[in-house]
Structure formats: C-alpha cells, structure tokens
C-alpha atoms as a PDB file:
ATOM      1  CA  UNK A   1     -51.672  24.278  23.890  1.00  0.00           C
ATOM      2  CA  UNK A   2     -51.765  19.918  23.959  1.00  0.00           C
ATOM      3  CA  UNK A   3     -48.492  18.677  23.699  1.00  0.00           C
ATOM      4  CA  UNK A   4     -48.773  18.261  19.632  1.00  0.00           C
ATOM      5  CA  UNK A   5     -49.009  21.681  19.273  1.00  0.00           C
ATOM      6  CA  UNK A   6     -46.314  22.028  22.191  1.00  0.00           C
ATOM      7  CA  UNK A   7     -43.873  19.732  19.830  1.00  0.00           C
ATOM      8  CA  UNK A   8     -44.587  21.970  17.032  1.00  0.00           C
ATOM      9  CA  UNK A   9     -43.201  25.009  18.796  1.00  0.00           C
ATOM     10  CA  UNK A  10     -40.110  22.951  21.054  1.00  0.00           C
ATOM     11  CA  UNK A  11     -37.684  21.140  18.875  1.00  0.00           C
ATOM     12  CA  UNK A  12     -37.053  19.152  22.546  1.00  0.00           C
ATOM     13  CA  UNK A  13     -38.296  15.587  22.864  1.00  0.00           C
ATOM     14  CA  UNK A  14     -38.087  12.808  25.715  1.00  0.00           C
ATOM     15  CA  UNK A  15     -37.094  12.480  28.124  1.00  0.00           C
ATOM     16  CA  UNK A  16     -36.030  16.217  27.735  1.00  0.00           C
ATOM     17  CA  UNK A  17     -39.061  17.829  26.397  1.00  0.00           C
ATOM     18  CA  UNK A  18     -40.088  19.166  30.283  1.00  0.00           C
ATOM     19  CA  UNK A  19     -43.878  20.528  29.275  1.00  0.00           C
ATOM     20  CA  UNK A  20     -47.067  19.069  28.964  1.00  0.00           C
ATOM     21  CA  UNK A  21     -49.580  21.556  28.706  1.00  0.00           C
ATOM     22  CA  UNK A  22     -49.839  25.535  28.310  1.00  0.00           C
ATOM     23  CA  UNK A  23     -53.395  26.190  30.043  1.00  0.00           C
ATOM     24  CA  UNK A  24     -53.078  30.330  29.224  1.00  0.00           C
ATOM     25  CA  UNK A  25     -51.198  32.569  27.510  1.00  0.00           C
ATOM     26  CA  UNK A  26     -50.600  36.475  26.281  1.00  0.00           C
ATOM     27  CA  UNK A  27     -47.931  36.401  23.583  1.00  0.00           C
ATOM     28  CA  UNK A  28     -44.894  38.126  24.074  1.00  0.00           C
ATOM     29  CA  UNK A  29     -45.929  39.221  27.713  1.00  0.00           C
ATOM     30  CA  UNK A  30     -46.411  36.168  30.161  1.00  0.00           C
ATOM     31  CA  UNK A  31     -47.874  32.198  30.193  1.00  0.00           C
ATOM     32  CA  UNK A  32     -48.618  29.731  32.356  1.00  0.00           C
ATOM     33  CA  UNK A  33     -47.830  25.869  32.161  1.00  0.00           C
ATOM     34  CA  UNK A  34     -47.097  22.683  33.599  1.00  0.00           C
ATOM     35  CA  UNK A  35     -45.336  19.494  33.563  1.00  0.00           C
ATOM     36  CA  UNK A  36     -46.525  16.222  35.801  1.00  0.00           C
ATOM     37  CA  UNK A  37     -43.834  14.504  37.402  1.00  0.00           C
ATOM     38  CA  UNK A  38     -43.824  10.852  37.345  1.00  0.00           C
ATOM     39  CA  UNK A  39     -41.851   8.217  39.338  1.00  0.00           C
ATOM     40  CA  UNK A  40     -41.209   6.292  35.810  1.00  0.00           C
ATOM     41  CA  UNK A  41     -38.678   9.347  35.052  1.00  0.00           C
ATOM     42  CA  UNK A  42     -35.288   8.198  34.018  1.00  0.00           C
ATOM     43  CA  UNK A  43     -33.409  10.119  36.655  1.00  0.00           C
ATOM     44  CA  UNK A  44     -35.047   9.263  39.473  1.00  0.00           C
ATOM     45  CA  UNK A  45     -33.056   5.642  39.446  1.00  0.00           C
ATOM     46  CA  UNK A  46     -30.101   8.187  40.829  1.00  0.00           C
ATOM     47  CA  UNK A  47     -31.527  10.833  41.804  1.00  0.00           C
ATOM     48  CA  UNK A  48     -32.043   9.779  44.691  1.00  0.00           C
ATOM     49  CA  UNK A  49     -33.280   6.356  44.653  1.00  0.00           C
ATOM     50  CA  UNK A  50     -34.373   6.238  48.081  1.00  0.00           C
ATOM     51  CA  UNK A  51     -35.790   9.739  48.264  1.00  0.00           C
ATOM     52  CA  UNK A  52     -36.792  10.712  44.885  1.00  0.00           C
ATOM     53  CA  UNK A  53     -36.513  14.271  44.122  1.00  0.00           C
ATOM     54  CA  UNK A  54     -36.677  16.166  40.719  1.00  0.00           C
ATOM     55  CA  UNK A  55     -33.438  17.536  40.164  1.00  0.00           C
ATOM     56  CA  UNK A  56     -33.215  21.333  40.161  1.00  0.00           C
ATOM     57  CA  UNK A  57     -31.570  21.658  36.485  1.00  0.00           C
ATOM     58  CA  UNK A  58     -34.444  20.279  35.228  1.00  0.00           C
ATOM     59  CA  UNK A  59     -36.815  22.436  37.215  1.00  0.00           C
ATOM     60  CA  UNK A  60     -34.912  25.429  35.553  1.00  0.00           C
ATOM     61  CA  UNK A  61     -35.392  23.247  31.956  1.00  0.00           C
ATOM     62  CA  UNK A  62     -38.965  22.625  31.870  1.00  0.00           C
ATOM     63  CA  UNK A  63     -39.403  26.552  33.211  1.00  0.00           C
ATOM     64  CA  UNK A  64     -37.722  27.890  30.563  1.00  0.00           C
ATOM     65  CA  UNK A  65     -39.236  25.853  28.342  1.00  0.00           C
ATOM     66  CA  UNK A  66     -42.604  27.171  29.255  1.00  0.00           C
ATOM     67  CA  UNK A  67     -41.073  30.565  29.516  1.00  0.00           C
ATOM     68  CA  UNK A  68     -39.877  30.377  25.824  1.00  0.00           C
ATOM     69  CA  UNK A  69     -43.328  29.586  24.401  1.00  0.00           C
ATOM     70  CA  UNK A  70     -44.314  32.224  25.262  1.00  0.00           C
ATOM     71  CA  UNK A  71     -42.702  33.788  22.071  1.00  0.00           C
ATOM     72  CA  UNK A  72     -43.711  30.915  20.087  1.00  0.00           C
ATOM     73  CA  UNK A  73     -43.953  33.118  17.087  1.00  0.00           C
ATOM     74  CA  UNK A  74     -40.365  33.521  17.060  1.00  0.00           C
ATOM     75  CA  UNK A  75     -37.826  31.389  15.161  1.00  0.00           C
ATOM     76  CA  UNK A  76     -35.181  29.216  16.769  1.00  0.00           C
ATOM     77  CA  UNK A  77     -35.075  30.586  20.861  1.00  0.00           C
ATOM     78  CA  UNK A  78     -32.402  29.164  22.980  1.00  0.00           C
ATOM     79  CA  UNK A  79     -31.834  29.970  26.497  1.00  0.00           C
ATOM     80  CA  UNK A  80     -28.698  31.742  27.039  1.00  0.00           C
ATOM     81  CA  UNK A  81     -28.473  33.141  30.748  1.00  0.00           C
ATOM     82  CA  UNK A  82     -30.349  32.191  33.730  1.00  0.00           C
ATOM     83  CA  UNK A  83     -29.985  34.434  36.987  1.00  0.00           C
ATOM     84  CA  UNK A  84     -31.606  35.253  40.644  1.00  0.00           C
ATOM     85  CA  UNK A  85     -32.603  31.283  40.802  1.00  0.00           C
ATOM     86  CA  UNK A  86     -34.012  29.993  44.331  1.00  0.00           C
ATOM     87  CA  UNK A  87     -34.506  26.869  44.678  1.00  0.00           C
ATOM     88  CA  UNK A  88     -37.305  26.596  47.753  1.00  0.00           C
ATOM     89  CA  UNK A  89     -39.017  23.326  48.196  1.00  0.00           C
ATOM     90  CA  UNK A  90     -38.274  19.885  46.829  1.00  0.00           C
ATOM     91  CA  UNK A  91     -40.104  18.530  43.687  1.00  0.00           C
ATOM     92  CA  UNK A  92     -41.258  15.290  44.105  1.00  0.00           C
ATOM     93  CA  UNK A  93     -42.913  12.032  41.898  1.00  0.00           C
ATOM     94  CA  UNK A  94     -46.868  12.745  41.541  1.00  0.00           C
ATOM     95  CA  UNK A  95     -46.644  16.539  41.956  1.00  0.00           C
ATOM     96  CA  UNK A  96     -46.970  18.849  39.089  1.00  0.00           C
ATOM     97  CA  UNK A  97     -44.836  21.714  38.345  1.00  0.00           C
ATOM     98  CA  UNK A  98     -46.562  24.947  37.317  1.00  0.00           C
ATOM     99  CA  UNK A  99     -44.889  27.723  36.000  1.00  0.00           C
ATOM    100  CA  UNK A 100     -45.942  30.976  35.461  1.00  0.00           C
ATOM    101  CA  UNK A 101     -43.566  33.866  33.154  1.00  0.00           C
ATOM    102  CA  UNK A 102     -43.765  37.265  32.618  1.00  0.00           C
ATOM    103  CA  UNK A 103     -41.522  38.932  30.243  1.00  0.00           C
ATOM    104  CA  UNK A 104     -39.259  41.642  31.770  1.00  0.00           C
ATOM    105  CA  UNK A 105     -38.026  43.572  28.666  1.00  0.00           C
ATOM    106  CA  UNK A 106     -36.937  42.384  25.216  1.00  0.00           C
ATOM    107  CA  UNK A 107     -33.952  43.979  23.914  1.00  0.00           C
ATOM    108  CA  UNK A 108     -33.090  43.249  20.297  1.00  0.00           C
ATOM    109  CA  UNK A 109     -32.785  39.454  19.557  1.00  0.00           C
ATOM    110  CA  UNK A 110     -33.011  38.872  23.058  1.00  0.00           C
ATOM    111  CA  UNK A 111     -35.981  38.525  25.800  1.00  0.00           C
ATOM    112  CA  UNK A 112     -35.443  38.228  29.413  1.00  0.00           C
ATOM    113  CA  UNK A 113     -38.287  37.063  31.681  1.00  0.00           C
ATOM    114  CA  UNK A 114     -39.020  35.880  35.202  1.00  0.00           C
ATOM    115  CA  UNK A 115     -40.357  32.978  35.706  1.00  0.00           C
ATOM    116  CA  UNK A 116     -41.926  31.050  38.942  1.00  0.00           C
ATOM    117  CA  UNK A 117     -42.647  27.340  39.567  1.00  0.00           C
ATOM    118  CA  UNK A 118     -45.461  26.687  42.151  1.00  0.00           C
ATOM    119  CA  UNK A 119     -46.995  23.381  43.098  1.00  0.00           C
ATOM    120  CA  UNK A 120     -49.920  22.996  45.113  1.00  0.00           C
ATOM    121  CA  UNK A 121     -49.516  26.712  44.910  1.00  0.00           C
ATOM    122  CA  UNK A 122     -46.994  27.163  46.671  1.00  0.00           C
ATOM    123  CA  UNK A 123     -43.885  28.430  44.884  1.00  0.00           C
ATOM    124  CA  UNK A 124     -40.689  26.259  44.715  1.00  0.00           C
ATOM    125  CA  UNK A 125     -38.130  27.882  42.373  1.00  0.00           C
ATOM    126  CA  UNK A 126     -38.018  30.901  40.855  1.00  0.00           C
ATOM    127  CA  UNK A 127     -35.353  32.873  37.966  1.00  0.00           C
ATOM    128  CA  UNK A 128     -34.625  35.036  35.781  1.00  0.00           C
ATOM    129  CA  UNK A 129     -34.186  33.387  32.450  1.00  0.00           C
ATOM    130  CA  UNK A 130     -32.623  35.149  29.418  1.00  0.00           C
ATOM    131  CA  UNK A 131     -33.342  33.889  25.348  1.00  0.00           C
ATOM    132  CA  UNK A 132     -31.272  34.488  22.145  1.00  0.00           C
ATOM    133  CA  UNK A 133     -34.007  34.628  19.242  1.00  0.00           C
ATOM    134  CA  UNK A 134     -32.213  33.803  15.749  1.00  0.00           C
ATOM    135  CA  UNK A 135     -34.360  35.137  12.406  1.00  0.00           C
ATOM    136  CA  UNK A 136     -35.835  38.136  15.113  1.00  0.00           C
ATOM    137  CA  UNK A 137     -36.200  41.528  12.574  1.00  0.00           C
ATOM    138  CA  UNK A 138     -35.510  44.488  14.861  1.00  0.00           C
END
C-alpha cells in the first residue's frame, strides 16, 4: 500500500498521519509497515531541540496506525486501549520505524493485537494495542 491508498483507509492526515508505506500484509491476521522520520518534523523544535528524539506517543500512534490497517476492510477503527508498552531504544531523525502486528484475538467489535517497532532491526517499542470497530456485523 503507497500512501494514496494508505489515505484512503486512515482518515489521519499531517502531521498526524504516522505511515508511509505497508510493504506486506495478511488481512485480519498481521502487517508490516513503516514510517521515515525526518528532522523537518514539527515536534522536534521541542522535543528536544538539542537532542532530537521521536517522542514515544507518537511511536505508539504511527504503530497503531499500521496495526489498524491491517483490518482495512473494516469501517471506522479507533484505538481504544493500549497495554504491555516498552519503550527500548530512542527514535531518532533519518531512521525509519518499522512495525510489524499480529492480531491476538478479535472479540466482537473489537480486535486486540501486538505490535513491534524495529529499526535497523532491532526492536525499540513494543504493545499491545486494542481497536473498537463501528459498522462490524458479528
């Protein structure tokens, strides 16, 4: 998935749509994306000027985006719970953030699903990130 088709399936846009490709994908069981961090970010003016860093919220953001397109097929997702997060190395200007989800279980209008961000393979956050699905027949 390019990013048009990305903004077809995400209702976010800048500077908080956090994705800019999907490179594979299994619907309904597990994906794998990235997003490229750049220095001309808004919040790296504060966060931390000196020693830019990505800030861990948005780590969890652009994972759970990826996570959620993974049930692109579904209507209107929003996150609703995120749990078991480690956050292990910093995230830095000119790396980019990949992130790889598997789906746990899916339990009516809900999905929960683990997700892992890696760069340069090695792994820098991971979660447990939990999505409401509106529209979902049961």
């Amino acid at each position: 998935m390019d990013i048009k088709e990305i903004m077809t399936k995400l209702n976010h846009r800048y500077p908080f749509l956090l994705v800019d490709r999907i490179v594979e994908r299994e619907p309904d069981k597990w994906i794998k994306g990235y997003k490229n961090i750049t220095f001309n970010e808004p919040y790296f003016n504060g966060h931390f000027p000196e020693n830019p860093i990505f800030p861990g919220v948005l780590i969890i953001e652009s994972m759970a985006q990826i996570g959620g397109l993974m049930f692109s097929e579904k209507e209107k997702g929003f996150l609703v719970g995120v749990d078991k997060t480690k956050f292990i190395h910093f995230v830095r200007p000119g790396d980019q953030l990949v992130t790889e989800a598997t789906k746990i279980k899916e339990f009516g209008q809900y999905a929960k699903v683990e997700v892992k961000g890696s760069v340069d393979g090695k792994v820098v956050a991971k979660a447990e990130v939990t999505y409401y699905f509106e529209n979902v027949e049961e």
